[in-house]
Protein backbone atom coordinates (compact mmCIF):
# COMPACT_ATOMS: atom_id res chain seq x y z
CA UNK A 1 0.00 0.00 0.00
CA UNK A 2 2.87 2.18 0.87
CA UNK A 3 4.60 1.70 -2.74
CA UNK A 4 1.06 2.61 -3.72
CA UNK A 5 0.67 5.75 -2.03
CA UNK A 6 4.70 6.56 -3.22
CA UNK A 7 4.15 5.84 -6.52
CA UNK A 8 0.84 8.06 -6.96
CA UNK A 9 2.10 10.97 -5.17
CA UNK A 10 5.55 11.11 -7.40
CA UNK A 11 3.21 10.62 -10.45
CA UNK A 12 1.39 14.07 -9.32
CA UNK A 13 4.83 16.08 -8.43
CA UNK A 14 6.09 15.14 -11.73
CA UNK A 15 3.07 15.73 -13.74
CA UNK A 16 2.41 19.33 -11.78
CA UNK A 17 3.18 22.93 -12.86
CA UNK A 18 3.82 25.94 -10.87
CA UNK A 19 2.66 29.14 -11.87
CA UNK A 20 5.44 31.54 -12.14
CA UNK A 21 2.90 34.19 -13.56
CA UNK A 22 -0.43 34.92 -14.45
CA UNK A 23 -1.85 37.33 -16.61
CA UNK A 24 -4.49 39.62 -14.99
CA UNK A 25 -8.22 38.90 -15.93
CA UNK A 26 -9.76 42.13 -16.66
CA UNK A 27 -13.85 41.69 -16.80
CA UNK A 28 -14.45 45.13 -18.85
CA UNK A 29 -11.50 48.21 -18.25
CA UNK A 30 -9.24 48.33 -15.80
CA UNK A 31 -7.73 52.20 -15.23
CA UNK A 32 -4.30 52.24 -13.97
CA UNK A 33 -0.15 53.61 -14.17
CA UNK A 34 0.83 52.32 -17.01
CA UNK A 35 3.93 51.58 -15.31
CA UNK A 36 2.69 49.27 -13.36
CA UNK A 37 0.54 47.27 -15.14
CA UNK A 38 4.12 46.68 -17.52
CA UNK A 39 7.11 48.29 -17.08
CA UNK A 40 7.31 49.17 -20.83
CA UNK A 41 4.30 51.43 -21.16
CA UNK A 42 4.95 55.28 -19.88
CA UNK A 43 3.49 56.11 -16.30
CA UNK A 44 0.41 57.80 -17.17
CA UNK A 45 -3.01 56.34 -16.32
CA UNK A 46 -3.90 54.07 -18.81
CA UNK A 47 -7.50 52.66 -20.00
CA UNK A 48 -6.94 48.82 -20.42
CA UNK A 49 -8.29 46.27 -21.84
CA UNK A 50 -8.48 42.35 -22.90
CA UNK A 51 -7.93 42.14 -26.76
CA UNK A 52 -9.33 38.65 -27.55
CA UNK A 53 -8.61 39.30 -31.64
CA UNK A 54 -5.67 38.90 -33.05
CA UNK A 55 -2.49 41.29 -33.50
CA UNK A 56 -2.68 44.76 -35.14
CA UNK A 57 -7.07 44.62 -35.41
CA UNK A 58 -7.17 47.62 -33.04
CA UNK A 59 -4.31 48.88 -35.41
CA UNK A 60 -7.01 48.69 -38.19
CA UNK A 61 -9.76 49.55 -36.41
CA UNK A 62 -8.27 52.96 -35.68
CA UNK A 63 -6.60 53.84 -38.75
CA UNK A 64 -10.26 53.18 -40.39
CA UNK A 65 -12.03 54.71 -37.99
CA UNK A 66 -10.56 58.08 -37.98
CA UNK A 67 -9.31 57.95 -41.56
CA UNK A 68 -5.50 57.86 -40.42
CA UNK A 69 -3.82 56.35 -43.81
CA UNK A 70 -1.62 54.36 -41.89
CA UNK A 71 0.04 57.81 -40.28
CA UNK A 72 0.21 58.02 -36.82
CA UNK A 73 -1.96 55.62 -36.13
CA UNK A 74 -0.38 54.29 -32.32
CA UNK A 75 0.31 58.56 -31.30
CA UNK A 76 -1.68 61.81 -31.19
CA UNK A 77 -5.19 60.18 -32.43
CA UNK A 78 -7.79 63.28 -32.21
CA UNK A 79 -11.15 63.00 -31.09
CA UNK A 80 -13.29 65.56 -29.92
CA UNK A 81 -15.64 65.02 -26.90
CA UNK A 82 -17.89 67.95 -25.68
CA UNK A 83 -16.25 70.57 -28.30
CA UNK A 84 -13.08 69.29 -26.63
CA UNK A 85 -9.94 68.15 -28.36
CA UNK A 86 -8.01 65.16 -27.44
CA UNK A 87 -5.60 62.92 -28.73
CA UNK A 88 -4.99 58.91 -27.68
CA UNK A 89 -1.88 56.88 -28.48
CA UNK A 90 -2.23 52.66 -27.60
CA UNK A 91 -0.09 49.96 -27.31
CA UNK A 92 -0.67 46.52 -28.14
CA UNK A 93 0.59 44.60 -24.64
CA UNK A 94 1.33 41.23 -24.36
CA UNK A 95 1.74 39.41 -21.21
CA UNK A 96 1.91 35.63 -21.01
CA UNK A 97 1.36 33.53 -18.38
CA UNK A 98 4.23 31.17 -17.31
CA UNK A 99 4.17 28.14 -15.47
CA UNK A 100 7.18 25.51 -14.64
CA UNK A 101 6.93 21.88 -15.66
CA UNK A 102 8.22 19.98 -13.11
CA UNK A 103 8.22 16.75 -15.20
CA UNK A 104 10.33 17.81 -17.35
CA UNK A 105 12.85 19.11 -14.99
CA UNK A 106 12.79 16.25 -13.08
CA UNK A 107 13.27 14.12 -16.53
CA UNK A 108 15.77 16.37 -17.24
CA UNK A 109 17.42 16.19 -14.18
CA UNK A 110 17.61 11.87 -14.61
CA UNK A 111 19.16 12.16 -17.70
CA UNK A 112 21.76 14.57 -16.76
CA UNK A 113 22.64 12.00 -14.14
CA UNK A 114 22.92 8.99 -16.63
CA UNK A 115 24.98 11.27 -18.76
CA UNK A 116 23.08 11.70 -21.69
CA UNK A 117 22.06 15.14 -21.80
CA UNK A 118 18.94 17.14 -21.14
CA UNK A 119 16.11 16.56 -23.40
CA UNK A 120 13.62 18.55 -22.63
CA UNK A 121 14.97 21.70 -21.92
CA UNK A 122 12.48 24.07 -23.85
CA UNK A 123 9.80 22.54 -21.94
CA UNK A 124 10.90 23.56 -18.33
CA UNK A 125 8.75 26.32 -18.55
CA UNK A 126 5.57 27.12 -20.63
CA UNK A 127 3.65 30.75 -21.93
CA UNK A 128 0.56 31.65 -23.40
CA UNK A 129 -0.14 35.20 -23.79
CA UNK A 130 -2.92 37.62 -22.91
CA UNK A 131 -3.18 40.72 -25.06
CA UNK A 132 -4.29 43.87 -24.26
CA UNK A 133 -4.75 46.95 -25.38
CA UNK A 134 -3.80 50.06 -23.40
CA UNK A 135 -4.71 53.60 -23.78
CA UNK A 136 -3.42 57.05 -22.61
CA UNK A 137 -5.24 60.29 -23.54
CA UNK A 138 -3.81 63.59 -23.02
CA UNK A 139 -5.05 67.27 -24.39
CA UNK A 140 -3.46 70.62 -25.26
CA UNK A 141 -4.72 71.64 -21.16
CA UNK A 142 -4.22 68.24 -19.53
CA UNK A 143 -1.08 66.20 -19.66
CA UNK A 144 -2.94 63.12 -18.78
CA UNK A 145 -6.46 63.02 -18.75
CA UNK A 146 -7.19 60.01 -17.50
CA UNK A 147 -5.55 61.10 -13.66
CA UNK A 148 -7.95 60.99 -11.02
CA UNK A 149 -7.91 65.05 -10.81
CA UNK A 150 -8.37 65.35 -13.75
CA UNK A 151 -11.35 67.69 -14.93
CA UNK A 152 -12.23 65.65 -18.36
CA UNK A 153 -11.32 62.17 -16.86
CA UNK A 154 -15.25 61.12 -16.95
CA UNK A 155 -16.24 62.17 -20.35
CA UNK A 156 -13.14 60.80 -21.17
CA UNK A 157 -13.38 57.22 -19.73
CA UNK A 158 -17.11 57.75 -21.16
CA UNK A 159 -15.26 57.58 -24.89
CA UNK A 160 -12.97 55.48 -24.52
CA UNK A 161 -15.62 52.77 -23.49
CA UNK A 162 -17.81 53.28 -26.14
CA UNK A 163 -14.78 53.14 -28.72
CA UNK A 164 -13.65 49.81 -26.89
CA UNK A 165 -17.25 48.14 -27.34
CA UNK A 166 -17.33 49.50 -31.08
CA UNK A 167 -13.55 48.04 -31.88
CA UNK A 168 -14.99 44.65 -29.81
CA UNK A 169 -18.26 44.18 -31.89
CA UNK A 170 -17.19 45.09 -35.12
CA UNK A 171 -15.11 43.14 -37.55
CA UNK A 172 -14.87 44.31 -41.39
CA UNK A 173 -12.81 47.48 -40.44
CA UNK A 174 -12.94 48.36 -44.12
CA UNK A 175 -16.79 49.58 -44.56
CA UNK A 176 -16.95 51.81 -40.98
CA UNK A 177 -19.74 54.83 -41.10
């Protein structure tokens, strides 16, 4: 029963992976530093969220939408909101979740030992990526409008939802109103 018991529980440590990171789950927006949702993006607030379509769509979606030409289509988008003018730039983030195979470490790790080498190197760890899209809007009078003091920041967050559902439900970018 013992060498039961032994054998079952080294079956699950080998077959078992660790989560060295996971990606956040964000239900509809999330509003935060940019910063410190990934250290690339700059540290204004940012309007984020999931992208479940694949790479450069929201690319599309804006350079149809406002009639860009492929011209800078990630910086200084304008859009006007209460006879305001303000201008977006997005980045397309990626962050993947990671986990460890122990299995294969461990597999590894025997065959080290009998001196033939480790085979399964590549699949010590594993990723699959979350995309998102994240947003920072600024203004000839605001430097980031999206900041909790700021005086446009709910009009603001009021556009930039409305854009996000449009860019979610919509997808022949080539025939927008």
């Amino acid at each position: 029963m013992r060498k039961i018991l032994l054998f079952t529980s080294c079956l699950f440590i080998l077959q078992s992976c660790i989560p060295l990171r996971i990606a956040p789950k964000i239900d509809d927006h999330k509003i935060t530093k940019g910063k410190k949702f990934k250290r690339s993006l700059p540290e204004r607030q940012m309007f984020i969220f999931e992208d479940p379509k694949d790479v450069n769509h929201f690319y599309r979606f804006v350079d149809t939408k406002f009639r860009l030409n492929d011209e800078n289509v990630y910086d200084d988008v304008p859009f006007i909101v209460a006879g305001e003018q303000y201008f977006f730039s997005f980045y397309e983030v990626e962050i993947p979740n990671k986990v460890l195979n122990l299995g294969a470490v461990f597999a590894d790790a025997i065959l080290i030992q009998t001196g033939n080498g480790p085979l399964f190197e590549e699949k010590h760890t594993t990723r699959d990526g979350h995309w998102y899209i994240a947003m920072e809007v600024y203004s000839d009078k605001e430097n980031d409008c999206l900041s909790e003091n700021s005086l446009f920041r709910e009009a603001v967050l009021s556009y930039l939802t409305t854009l996000k559902e449009e860019y979610l439900s919509t997808y022949n970018y080539l025939h927008q109103p």
